[in-house]
Protein backbone atom coordinates (compact mmCIF):
# COMPACT_ATOMS: atom_id res chain seq x y z
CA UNK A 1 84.10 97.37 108.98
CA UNK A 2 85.63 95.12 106.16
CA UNK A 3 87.16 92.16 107.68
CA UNK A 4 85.23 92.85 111.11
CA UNK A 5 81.84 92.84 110.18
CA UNK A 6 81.99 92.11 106.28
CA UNK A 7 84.30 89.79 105.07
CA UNK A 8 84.69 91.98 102.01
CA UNK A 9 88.45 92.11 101.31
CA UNK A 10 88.22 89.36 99.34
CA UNK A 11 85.54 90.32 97.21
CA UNK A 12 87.02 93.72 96.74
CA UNK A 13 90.50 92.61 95.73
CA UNK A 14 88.94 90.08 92.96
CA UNK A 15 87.05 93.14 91.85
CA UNK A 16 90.11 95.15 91.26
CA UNK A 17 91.69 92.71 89.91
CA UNK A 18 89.47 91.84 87.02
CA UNK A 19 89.24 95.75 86.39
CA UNK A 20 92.59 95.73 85.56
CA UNK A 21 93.01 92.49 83.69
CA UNK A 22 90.30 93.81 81.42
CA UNK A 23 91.92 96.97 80.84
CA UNK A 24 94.93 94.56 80.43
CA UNK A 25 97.35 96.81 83.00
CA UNK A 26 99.25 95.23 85.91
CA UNK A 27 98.69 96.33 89.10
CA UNK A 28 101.65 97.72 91.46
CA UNK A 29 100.88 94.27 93.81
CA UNK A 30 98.45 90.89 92.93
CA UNK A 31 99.08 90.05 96.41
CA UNK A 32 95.40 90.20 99.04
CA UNK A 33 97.82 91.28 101.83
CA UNK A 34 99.19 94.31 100.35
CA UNK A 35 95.55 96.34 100.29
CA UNK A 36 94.09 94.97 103.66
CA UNK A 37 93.33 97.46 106.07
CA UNK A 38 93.64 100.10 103.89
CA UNK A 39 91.43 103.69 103.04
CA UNK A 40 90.45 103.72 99.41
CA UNK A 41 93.46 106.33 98.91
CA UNK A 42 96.06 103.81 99.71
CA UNK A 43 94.68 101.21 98.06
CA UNK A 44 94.97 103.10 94.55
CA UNK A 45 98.31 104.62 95.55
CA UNK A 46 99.42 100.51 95.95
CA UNK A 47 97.59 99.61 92.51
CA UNK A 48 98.65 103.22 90.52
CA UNK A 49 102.18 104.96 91.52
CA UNK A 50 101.90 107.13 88.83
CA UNK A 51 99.73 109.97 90.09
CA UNK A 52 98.40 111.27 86.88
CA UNK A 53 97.36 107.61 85.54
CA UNK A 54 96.24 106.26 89.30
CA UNK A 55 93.51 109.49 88.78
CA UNK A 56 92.59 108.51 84.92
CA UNK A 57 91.76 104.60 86.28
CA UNK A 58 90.57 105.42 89.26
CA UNK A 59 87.48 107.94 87.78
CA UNK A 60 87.59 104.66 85.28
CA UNK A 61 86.95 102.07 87.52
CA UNK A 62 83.88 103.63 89.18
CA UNK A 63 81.55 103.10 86.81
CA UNK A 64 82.96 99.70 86.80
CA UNK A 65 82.72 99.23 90.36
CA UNK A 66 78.93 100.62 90.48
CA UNK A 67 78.15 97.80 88.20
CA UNK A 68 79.76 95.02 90.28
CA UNK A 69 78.65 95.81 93.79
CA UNK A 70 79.05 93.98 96.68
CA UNK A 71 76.11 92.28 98.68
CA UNK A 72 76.88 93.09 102.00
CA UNK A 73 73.95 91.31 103.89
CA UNK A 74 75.81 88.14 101.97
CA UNK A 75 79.17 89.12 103.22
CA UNK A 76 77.88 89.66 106.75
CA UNK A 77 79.89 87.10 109.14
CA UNK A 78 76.94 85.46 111.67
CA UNK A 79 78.59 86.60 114.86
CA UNK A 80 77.56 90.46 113.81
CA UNK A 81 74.13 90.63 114.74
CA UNK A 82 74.18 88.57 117.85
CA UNK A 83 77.06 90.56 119.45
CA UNK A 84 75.12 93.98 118.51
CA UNK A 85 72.22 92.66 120.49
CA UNK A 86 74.15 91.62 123.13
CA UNK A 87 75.89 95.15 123.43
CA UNK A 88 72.59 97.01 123.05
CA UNK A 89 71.06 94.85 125.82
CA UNK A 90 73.75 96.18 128.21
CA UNK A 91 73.46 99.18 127.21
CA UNK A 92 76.98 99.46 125.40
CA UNK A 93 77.98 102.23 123.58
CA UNK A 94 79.20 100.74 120.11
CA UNK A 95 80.98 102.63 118.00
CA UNK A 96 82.08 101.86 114.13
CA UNK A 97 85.51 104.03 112.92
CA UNK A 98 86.03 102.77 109.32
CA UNK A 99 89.03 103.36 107.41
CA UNK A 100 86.53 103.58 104.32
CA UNK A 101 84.33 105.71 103.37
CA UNK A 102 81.12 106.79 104.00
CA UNK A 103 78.90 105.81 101.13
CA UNK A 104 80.66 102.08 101.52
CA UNK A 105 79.55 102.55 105.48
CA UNK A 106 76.02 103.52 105.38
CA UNK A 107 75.67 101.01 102.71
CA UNK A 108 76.65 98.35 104.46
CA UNK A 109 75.24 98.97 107.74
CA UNK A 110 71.93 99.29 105.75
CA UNK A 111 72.22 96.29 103.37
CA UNK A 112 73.14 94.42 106.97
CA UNK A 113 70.17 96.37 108.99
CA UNK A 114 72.20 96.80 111.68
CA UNK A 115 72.18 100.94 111.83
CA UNK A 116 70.67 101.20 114.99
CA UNK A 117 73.09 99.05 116.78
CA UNK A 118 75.94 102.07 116.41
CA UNK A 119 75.99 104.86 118.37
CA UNK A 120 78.40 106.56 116.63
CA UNK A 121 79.63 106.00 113.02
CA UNK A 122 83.18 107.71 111.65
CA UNK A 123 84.80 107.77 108.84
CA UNK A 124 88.73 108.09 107.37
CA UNK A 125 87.41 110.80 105.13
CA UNK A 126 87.05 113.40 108.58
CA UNK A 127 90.10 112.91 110.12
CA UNK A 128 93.42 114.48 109.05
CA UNK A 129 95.18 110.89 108.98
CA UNK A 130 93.74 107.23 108.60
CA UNK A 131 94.56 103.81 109.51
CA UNK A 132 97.51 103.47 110.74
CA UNK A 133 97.54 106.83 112.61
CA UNK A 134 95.50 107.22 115.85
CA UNK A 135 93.29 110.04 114.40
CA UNK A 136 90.24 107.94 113.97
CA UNK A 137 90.13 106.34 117.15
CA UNK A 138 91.02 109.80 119.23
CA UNK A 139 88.07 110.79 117.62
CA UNK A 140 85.64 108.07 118.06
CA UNK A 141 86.73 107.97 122.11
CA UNK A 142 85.50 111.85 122.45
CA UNK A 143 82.30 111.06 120.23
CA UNK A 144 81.43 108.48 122.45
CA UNK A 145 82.51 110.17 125.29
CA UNK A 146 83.98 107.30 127.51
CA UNK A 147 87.24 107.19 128.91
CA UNK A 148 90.30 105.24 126.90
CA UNK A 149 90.31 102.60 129.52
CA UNK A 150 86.53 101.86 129.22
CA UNK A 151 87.34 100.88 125.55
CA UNK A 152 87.63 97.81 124.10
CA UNK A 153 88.21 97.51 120.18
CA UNK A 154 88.18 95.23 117.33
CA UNK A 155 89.89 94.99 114.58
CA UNK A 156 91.71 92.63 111.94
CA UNK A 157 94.02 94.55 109.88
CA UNK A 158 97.97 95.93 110.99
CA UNK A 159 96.85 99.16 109.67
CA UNK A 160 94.06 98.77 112.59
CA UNK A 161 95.91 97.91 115.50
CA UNK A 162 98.34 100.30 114.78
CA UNK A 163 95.71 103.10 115.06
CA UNK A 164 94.05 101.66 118.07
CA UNK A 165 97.20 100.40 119.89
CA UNK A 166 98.59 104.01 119.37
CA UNK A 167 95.30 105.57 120.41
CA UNK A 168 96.43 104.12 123.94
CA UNK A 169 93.37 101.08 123.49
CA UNK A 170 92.80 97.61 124.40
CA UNK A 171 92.23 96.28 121.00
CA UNK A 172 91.51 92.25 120.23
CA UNK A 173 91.98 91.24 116.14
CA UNK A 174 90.02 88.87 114.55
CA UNK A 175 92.15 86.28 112.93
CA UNK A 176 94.11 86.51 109.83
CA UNK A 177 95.99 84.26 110.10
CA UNK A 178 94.83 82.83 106.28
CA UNK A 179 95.96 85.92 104.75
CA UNK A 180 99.47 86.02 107.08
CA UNK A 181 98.71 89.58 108.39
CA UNK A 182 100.90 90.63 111.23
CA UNK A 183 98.21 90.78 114.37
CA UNK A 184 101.17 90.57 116.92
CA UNK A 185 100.43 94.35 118.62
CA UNK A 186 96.73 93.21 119.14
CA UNK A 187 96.06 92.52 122.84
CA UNK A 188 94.17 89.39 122.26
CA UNK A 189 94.02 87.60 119.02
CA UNK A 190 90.60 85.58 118.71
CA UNK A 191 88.43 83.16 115.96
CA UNK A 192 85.24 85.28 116.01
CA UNK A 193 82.79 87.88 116.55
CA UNK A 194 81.28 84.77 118.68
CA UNK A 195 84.11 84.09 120.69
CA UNK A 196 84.19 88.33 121.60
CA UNK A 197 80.75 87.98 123.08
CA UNK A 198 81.32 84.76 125.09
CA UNK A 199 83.93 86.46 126.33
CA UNK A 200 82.12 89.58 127.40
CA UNK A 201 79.90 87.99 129.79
């Protein structure tokens, strides 16, 4: 989702940040690269070591966060909704497996109106392991019900590729290169959503 369809990261990682210069704490990492690809769990485990005070902010910061939310349909990069057309016009099974969670997901997808372009929608919070681990992708590739080989995925993050590279499929990143995030296990590196659907046909 974020960095796929969303170009979010960003946005999140200021948010966070001013959270904690407010609160005047430090954060384990001010670097962008150490939190991308990552479940909401890891993230805070990054900011927080300390398991008692990671808790404390954490139930802190969402009130915070509710009052600083993200505009997704702003966020949206413009190869999204052509692509999804595209797919659906074949008759492509799309599915969307999201390291986040689901509140984030439905939000977005409905902020973006692009629900009904997804056949299938999973989340990090129903598998035993997310992003890096293959669990999320295993899962999405029974949902769907079409064999590994038929699959073709997309992602941005190392976190990503890992899962889908050891979920045994193709997978092409969107690039990082701006934020120097290691893409090399992705099949295909390319510019854009755009340049995905070009390539399609």
């Amino acid at each position: 989702m974020d960095g796929v369809l969303v170009n979010s990261e960003q946005f999140y990682f200021d948010r966070r940040m001013q959270f904690f210069r407010e609160k005047n704490l430090h954060p384990g990492s001010t670097d962008i690269r150490d939190y991308l690809g990552m479940s909401n769990e890891q993230v805070w485990s990054a900011l927080v070591p300390d398991d008692e005070r990671r808790q404390q902010l954490h139930k802190e910061y969402l009130p915070y966060q509710a009052s600083h939310p993200i505009d997704y349909a702003r966020f949206m990069f413009p190869g999204v909704k052509p692509l999804l057309r595209y797919l659906k016009g074949h008759h492509v099974a799309v599915g969307l497996a999201s390291a986040g969670i689901y509140g984030d997901i439905y939000r977005m997808l409905d902020e973006c109106q692009i629900t009904q372009y997804f056949t299938e929608v999973l989340s990090g919070e129903e598998v035993p392991h997310n992003k890096p681990e293959p669990d999320i992708y295993l899962r999405m590739v029974e949902l769907l019900s079409i064999p590994a080989a038929n699959c073709l995925v997309i992602e941005d993050s190392t976190n990503g590729i890992a899962a889908a590279k050891a979920a045994g499929l193709t997978t092409w990143a969107i690039d990082q290169s701006e934020y120097g995030v290691d893409q090399s296990r992705a099949d295909r590196i390319v510019g854009s959503l755009d340049e995905v659907r070009k390539s399609l046909k």
